[in-house]
PDB file of N, CA and C in Angstrom:
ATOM      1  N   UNK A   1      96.836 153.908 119.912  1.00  0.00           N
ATOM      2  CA  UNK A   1      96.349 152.572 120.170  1.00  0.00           C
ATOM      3  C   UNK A   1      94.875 152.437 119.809  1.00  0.00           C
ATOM      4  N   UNK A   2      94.017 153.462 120.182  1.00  0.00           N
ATOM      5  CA  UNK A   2      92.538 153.229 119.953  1.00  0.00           C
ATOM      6  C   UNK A   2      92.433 153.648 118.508  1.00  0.00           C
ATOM      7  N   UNK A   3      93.128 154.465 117.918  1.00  0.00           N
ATOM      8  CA  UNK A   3      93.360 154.793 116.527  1.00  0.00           C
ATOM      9  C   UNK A   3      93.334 153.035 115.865  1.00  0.00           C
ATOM     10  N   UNK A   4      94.411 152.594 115.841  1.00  0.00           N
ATOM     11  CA  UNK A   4      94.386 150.916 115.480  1.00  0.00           C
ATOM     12  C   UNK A   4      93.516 150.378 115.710  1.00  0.00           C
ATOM     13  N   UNK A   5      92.729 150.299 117.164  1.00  0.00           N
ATOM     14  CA  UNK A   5      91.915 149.821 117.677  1.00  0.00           C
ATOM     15  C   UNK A   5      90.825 149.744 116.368  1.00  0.00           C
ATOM     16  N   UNK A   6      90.137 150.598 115.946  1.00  0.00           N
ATOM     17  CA  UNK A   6      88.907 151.376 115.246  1.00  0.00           C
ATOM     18  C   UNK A   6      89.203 151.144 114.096  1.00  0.00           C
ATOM     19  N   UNK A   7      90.458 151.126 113.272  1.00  0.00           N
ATOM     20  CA  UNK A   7      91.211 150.935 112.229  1.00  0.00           C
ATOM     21  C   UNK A   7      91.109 150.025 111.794  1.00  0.00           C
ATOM     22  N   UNK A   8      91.590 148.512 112.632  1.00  0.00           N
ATOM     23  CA  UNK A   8      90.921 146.937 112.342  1.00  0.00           C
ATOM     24  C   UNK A   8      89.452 146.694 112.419  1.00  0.00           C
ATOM     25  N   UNK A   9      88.710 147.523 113.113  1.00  0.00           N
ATOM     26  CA  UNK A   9      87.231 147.199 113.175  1.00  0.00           C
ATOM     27  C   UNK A   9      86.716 147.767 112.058  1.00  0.00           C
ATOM     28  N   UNK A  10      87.321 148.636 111.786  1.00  0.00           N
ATOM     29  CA  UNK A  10      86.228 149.099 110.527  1.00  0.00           C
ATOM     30  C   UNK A  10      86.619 147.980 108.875  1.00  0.00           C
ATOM     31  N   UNK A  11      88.023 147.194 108.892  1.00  0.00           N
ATOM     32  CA  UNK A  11      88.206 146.492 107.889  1.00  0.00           C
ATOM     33  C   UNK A  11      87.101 145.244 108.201  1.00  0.00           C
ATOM     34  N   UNK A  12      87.417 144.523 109.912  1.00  0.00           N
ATOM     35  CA  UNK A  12      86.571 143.703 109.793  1.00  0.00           C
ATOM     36  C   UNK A  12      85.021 143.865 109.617  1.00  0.00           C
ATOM     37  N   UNK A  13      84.789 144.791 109.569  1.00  0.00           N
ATOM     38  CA  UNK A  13      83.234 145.446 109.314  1.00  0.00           C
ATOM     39  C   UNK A  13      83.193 145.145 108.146  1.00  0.00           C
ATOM     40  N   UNK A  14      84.274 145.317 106.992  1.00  0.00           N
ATOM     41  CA  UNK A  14      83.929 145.405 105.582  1.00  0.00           C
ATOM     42  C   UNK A  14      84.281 144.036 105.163  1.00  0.00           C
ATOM     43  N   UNK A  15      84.573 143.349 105.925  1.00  0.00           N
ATOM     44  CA  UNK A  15      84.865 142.068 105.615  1.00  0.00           C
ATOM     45  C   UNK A  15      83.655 141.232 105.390  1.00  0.00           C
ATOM     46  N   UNK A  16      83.322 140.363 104.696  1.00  0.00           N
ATOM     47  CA  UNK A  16      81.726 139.515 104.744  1.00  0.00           C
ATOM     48  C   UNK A  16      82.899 137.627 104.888  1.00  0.00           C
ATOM     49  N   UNK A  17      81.938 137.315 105.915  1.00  0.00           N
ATOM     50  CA  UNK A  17      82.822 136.293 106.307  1.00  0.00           C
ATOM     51  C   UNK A  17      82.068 134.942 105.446  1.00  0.00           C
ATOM     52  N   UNK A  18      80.862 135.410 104.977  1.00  0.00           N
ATOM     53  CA  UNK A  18      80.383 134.453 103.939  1.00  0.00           C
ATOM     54  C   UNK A  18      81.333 133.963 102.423  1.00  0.00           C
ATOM     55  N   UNK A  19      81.725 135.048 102.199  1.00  0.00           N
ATOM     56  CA  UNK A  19      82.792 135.068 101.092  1.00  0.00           C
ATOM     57  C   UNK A  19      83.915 134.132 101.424  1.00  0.00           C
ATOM     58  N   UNK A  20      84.245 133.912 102.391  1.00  0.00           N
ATOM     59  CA  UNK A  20      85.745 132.744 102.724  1.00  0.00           C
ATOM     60  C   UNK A  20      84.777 131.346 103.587  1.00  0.00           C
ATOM     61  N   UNK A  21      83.926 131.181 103.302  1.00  0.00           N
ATOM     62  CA  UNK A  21      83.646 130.276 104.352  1.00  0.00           C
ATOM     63  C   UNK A  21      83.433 128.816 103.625  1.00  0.00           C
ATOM     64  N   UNK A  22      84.456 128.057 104.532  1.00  0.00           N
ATOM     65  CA  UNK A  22      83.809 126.555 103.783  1.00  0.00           C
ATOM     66  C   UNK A  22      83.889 125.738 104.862  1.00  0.00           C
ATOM     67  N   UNK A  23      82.855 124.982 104.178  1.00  0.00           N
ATOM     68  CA  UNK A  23      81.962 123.954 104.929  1.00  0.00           C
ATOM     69  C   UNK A  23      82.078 122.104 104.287  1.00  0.00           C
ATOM     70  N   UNK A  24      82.441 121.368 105.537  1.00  0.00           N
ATOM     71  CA  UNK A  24      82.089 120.022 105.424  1.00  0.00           C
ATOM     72  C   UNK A  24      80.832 119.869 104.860  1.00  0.00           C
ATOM     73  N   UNK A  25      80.785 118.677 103.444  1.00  0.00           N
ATOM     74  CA  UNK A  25      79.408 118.430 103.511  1.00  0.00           C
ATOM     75  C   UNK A  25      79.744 116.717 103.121  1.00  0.00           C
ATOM     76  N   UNK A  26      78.659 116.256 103.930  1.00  0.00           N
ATOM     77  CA  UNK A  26      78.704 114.809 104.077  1.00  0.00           C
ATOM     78  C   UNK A  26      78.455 113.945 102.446  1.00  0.00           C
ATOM     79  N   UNK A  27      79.718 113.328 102.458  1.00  0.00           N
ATOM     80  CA  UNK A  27      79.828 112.553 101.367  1.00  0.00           C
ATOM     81  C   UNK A  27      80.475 113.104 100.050  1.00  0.00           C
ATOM     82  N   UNK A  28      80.418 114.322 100.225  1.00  0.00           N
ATOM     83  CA  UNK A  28      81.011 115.218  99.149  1.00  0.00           C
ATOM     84  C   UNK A  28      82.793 115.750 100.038  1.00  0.00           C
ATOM     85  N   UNK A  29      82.547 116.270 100.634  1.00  0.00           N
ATOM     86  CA  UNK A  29      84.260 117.281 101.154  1.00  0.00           C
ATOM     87  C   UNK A  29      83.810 118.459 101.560  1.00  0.00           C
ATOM     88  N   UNK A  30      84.544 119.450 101.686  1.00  0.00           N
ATOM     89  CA  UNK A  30      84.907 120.502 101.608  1.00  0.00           C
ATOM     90  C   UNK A  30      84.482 121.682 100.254  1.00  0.00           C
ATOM     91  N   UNK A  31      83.262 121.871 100.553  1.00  0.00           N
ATOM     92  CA  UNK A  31      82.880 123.022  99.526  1.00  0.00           C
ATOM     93  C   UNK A  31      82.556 124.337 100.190  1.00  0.00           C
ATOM     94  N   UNK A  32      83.053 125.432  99.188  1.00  0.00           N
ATOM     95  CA  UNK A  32      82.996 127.299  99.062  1.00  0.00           C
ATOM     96  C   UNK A  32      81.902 127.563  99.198  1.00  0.00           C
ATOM     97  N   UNK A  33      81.899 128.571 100.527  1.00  0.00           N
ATOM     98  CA  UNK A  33      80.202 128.813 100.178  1.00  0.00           C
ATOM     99  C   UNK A  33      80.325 130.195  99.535  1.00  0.00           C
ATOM    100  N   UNK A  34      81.327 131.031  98.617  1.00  0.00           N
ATOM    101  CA  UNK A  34      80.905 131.597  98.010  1.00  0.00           C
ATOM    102  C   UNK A  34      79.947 131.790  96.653  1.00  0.00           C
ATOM    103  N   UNK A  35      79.768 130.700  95.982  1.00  0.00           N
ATOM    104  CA  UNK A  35      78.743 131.337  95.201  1.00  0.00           C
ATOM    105  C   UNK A  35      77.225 130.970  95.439  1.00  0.00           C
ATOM    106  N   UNK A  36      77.254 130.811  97.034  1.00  0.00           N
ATOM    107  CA  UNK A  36      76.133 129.914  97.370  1.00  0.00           C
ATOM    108  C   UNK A  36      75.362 131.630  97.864  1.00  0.00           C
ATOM    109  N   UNK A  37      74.426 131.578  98.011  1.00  0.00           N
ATOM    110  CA  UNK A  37      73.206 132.904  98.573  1.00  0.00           C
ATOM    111  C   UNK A  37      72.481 131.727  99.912  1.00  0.00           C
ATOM    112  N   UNK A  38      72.980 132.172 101.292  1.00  0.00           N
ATOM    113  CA  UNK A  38      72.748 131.425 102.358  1.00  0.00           C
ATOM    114  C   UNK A  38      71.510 132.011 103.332  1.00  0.00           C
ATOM    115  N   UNK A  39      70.823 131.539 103.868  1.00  0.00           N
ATOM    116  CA  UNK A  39      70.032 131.882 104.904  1.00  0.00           C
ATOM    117  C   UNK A  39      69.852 130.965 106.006  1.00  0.00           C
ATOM    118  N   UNK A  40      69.862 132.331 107.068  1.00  0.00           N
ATOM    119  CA  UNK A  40      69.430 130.800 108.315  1.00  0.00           C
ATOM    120  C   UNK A  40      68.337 130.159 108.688  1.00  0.00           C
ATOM    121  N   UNK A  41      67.709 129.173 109.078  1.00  0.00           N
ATOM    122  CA  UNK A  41      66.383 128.742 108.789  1.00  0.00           C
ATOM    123  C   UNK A  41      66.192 128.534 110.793  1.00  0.00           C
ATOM    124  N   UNK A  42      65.368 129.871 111.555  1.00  0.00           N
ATOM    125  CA  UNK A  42      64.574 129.512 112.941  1.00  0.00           C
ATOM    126  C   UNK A  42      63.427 129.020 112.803  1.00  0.00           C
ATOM    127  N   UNK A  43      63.093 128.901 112.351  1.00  0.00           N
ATOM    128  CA  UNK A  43      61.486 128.432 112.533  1.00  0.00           C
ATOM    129  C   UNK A  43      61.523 126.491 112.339  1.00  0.00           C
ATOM    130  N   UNK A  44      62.547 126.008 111.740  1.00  0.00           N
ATOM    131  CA  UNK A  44      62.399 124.541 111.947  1.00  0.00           C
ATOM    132  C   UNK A  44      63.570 123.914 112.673  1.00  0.00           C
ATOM    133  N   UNK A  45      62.646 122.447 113.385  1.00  0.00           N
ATOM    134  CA  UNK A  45      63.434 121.768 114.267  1.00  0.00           C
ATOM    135  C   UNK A  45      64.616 121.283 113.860  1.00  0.00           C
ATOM    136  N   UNK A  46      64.411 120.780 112.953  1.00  0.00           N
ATOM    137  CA  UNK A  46      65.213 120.108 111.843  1.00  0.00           C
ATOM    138  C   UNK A  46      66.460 120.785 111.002  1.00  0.00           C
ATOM    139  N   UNK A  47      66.052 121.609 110.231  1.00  0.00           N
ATOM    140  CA  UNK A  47      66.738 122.790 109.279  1.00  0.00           C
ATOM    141  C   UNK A  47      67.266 124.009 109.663  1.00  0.00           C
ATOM    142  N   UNK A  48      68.688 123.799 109.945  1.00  0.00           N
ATOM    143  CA  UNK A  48      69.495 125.552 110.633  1.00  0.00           C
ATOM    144  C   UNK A  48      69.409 126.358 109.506  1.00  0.00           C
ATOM    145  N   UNK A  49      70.101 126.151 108.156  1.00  0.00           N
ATOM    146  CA  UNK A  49      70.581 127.023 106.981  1.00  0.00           C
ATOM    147  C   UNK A  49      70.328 126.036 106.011  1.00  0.00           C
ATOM    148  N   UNK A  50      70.345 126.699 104.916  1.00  0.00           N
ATOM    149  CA  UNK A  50      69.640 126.526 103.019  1.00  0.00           C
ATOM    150  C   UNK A  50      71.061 127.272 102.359  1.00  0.00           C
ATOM    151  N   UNK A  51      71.743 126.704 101.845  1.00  0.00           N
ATOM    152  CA  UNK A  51      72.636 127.965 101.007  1.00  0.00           C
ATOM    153  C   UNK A  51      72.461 127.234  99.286  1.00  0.00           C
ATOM    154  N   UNK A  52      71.976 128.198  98.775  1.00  0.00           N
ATOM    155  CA  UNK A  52      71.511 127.477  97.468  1.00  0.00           C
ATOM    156  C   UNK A  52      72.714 128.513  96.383  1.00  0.00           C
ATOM    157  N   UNK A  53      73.229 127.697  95.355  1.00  0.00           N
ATOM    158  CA  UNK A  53      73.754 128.299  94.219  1.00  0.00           C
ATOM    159  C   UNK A  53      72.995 128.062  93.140  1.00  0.00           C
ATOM    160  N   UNK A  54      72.410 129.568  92.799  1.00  0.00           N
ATOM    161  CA  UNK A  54      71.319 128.941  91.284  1.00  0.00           C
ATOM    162  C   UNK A  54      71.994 128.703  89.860  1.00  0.00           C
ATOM    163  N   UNK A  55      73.042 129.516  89.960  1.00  0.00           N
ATOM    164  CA  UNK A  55      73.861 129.356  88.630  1.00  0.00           C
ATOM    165  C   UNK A  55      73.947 126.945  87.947  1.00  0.00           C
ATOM    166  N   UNK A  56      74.202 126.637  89.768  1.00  0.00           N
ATOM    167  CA  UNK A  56      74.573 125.458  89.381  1.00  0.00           C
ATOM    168  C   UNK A  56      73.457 124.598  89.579  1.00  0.00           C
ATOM    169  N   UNK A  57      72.882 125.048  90.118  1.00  0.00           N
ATOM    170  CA  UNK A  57      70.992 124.466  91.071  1.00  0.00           C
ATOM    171  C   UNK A  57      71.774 123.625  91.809  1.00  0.00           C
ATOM    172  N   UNK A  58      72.563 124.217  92.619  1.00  0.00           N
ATOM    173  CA  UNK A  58      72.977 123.205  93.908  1.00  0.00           C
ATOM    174  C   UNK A  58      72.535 123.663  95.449  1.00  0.00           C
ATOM    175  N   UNK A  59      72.118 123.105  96.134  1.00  0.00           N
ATOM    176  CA  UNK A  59      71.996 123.111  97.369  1.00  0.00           C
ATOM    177  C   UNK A  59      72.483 122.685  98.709  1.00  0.00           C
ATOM    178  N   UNK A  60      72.579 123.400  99.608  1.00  0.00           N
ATOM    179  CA  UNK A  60      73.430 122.809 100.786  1.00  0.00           C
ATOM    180  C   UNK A  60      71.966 122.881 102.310  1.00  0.00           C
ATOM    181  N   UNK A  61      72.290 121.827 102.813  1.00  0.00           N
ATOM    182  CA  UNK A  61      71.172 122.078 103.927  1.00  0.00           C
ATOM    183  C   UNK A  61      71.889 121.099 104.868  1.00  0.00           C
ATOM    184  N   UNK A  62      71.969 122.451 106.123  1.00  0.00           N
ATOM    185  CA  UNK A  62      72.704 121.985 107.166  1.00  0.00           C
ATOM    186  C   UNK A  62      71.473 121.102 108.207  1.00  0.00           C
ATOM    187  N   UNK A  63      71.479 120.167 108.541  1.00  0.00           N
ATOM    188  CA  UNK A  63      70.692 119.570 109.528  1.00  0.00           C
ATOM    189  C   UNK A  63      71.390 119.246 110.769  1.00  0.00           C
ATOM    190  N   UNK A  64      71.608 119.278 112.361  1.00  0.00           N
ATOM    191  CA  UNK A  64      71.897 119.323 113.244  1.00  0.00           C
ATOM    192  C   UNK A  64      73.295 119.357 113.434  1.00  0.00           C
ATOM    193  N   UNK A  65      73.528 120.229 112.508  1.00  0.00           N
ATOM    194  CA  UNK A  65      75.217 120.839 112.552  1.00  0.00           C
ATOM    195  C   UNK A  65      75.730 120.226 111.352  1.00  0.00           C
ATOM    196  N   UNK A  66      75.109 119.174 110.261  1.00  0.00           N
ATOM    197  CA  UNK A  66      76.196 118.932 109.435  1.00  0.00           C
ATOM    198  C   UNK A  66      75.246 119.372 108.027  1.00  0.00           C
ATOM    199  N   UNK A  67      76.160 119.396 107.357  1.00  0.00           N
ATOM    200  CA  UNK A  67      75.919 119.904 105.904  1.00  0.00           C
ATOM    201  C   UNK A  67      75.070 118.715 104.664  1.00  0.00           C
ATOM    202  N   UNK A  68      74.163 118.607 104.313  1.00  0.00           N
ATOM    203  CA  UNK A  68      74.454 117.872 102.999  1.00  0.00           C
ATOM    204  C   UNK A  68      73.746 118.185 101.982  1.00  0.00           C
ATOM    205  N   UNK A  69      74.533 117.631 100.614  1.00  0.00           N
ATOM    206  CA  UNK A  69      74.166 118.791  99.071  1.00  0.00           C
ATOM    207  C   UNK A  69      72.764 117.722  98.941  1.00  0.00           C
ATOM    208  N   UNK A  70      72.469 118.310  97.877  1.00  0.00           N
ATOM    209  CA  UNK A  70      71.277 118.450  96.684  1.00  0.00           C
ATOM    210  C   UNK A  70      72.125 119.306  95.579  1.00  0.00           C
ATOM    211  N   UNK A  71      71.786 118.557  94.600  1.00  0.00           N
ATOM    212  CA  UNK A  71      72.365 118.825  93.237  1.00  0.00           C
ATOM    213  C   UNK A  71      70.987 118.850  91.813  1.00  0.00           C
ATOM    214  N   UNK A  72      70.872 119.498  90.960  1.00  0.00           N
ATOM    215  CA  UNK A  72      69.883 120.078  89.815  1.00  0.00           C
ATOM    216  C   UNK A  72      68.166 120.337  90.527  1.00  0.00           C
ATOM    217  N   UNK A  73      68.428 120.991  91.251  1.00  0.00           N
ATOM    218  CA  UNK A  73      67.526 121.360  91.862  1.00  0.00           C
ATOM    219  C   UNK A  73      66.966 122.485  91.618  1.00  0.00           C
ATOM    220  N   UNK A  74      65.585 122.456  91.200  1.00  0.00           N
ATOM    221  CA  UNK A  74      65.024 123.861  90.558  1.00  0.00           C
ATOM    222  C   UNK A  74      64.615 124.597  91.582  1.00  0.00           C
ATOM    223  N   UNK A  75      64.853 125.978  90.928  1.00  0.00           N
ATOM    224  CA  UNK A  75      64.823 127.261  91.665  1.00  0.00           C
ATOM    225  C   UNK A  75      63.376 127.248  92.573  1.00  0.00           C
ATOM    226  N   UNK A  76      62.130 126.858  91.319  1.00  0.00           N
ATOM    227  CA  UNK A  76      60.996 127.208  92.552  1.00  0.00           C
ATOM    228  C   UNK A  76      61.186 125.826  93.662  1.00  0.00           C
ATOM    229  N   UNK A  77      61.504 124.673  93.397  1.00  0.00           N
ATOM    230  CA  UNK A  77      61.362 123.944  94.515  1.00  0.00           C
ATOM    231  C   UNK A  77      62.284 124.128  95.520  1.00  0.00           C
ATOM    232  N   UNK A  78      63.111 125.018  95.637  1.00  0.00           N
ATOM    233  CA  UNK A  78      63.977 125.713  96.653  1.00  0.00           C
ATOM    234  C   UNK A  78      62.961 126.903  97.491  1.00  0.00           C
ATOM    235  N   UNK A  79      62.442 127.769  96.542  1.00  0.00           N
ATOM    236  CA  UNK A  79      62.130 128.359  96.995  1.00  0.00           C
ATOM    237  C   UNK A  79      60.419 128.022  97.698  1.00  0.00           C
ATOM    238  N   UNK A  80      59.968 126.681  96.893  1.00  0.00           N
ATOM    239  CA  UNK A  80      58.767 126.305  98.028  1.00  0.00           C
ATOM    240  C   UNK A  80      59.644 125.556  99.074  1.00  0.00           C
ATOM    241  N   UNK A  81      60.455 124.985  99.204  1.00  0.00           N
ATOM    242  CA  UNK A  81      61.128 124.422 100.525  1.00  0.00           C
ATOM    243  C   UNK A  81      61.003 126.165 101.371  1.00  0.00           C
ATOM    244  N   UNK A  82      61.556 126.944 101.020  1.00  0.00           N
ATOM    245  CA  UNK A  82      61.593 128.086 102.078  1.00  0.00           C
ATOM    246  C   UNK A  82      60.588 128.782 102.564  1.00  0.00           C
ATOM    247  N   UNK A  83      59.411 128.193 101.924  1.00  0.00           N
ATOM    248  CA  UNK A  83      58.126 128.913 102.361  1.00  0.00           C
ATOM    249  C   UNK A  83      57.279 127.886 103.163  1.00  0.00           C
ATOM    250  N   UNK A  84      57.798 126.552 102.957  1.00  0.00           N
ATOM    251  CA  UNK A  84      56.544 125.187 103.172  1.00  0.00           C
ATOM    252  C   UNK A  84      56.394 125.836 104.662  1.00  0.00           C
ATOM    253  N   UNK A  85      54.831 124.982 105.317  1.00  0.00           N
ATOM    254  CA  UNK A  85      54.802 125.463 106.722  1.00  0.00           C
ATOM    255  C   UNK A  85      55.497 124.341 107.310  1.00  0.00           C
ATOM    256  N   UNK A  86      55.863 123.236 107.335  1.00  0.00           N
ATOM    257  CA  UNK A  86      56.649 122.647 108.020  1.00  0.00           C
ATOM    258  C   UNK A  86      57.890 122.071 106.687  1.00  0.00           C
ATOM    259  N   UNK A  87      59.228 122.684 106.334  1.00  0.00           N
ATOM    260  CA  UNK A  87      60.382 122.850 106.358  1.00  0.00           C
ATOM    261  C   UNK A  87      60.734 121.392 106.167  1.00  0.00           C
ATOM    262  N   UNK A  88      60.566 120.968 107.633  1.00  0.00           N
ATOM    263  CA  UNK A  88      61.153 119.186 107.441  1.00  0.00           C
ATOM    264  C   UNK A  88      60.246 118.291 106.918  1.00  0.00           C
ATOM    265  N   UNK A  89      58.754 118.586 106.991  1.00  0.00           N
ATOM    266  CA  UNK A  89      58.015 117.424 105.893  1.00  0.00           C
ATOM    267  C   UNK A  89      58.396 118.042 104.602  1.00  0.00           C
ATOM    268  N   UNK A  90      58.469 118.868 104.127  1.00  0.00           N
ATOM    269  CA  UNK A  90      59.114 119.139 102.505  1.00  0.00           C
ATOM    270  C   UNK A  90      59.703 118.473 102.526  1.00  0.00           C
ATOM    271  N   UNK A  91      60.752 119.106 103.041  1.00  0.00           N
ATOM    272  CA  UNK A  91      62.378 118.197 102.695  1.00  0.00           C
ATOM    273  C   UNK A  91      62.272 116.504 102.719  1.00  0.00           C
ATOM    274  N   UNK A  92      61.738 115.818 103.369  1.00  0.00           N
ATOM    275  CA  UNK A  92      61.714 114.528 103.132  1.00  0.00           C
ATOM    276  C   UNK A  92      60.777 113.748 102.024  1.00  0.00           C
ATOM    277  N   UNK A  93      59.488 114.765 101.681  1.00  0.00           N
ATOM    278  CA  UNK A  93      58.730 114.090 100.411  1.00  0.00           C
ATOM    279  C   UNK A  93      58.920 114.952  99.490  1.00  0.00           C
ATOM    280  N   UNK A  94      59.627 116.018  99.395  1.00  0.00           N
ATOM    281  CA  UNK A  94      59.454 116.784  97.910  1.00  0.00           C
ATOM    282  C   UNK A  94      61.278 116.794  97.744  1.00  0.00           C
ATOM    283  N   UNK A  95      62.279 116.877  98.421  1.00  0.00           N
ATOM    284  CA  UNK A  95      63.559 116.113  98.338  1.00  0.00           C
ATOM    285  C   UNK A  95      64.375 115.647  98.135  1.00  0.00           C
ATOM    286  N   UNK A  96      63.652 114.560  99.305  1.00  0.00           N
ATOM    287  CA  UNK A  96      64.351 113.181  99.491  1.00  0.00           C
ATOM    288  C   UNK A  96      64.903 112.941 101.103  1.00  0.00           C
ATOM    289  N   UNK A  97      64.765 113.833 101.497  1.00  0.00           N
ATOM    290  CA  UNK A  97      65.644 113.415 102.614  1.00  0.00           C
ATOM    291  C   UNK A  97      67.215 113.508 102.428  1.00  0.00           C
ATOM    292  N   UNK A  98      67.608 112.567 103.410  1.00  0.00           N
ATOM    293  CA  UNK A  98      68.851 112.731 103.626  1.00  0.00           C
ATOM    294  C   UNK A  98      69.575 111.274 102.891  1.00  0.00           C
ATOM    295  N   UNK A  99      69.176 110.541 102.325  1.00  0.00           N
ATOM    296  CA  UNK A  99      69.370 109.301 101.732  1.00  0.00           C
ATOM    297  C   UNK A  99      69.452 109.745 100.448  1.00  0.00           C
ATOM    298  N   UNK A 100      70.883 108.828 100.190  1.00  0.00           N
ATOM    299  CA  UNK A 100      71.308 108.689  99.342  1.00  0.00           C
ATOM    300  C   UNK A 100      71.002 108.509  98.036  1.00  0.00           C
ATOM    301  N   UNK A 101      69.417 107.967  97.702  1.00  0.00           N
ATOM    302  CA  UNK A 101      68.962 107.638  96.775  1.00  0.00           C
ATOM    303  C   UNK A 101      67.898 108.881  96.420  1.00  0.00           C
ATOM    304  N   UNK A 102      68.084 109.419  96.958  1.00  0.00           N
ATOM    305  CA  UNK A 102      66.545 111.123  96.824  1.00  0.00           C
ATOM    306  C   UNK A 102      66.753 111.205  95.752  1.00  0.00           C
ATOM    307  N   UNK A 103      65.682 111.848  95.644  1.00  0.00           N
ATOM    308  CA  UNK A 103      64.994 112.704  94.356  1.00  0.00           C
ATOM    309  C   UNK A 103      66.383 113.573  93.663  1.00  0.00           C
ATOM    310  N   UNK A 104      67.442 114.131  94.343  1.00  0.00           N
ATOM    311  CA  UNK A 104      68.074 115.455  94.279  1.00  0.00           C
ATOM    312  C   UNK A 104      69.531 115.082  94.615  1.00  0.00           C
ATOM    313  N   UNK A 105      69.898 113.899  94.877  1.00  0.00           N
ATOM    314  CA  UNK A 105      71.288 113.315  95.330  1.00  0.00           C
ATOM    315  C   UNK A 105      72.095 113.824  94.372  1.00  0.00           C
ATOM    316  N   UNK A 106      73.082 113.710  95.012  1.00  0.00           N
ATOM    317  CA  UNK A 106      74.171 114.644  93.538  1.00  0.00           C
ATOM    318  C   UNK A 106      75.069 113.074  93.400  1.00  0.00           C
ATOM    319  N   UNK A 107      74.814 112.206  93.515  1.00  0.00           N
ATOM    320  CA  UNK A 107      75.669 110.910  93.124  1.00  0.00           C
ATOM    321  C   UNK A 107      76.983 111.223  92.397  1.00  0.00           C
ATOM    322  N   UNK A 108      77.480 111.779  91.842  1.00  0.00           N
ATOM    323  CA  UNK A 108      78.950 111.968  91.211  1.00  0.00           C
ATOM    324  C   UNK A 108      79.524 112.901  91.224  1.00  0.00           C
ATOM    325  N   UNK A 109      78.931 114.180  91.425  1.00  0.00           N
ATOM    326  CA  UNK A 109      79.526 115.285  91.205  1.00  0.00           C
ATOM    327  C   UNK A 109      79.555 116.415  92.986  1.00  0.00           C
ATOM    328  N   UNK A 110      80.107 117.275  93.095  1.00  0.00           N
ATOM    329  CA  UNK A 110      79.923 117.599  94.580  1.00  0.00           C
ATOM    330  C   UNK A 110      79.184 119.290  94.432  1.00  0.00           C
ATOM    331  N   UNK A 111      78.168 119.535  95.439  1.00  0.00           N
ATOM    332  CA  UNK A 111      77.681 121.022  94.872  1.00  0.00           C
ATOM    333  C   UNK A 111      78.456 122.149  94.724  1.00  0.00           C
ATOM    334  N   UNK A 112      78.502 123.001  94.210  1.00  0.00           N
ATOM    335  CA  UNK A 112      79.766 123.960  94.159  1.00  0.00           C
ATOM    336  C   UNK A 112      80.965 123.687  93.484  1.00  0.00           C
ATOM    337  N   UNK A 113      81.063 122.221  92.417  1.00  0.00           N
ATOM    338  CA  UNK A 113      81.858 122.274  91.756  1.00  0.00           C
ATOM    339  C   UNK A 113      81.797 121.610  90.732  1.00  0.00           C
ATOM    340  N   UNK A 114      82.164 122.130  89.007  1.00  0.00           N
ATOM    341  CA  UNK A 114      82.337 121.548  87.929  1.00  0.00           C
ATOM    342  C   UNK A 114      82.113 120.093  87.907  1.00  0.00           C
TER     343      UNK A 114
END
């Protein structure tokens, strides 16, 4: 029994639960966060997680539990969003916010897919 026991723990050990995980994102559906590279964001009020795919320059940013994309978004302005000292004034003047009309809206297409 503890044989089994140890047996399933060590698969779920090797398991990465990032690889199967998908996420609601508002206005888009249901997108993979596998080819996304995710982090969690403590330090702002505003911003839990960033999961950015550079292949597509898409972005996902969860704000108080829900998801929403950014689409052709360049690599360094991702990566000054992850350094700014306040996180949520980036995000709303370098962006867009959460409105529909931003800088970074993906208007037709959804992040994470063709």
């Amino acid at each position: 029994m503890i044989g089994g026991f140890l047996g399933l723990l060590a698969i779920l050990g090797s398991f990465s639960w990032a690889d199967s995980e998908i996420v609601e994102v508002k206005h888009r559906g249901l997108v993979d966060l596998k080819p996304f590279v995710c982090q969690d964001i403590t330090r702002s009020s505003l911003i839990s997680r960033v999961c950015y795919d550079e292949s597509t320059r898409s972005m996902l940013v969860q704000l108080s539990g829900t998801y929403y994309g950014f689409c052709a978004i360049p690599d360094q302005v991702v990566a000054e969003f992850l350094d700014a000292p306040s996180m949520g004034k980036f995000f709303k003047a370098k962006i867009g916010g959460i409105e529909r009309s931003g800088l970074y809206d993906c208007a037709h297409r959804a992040p994470g897919h063709s």
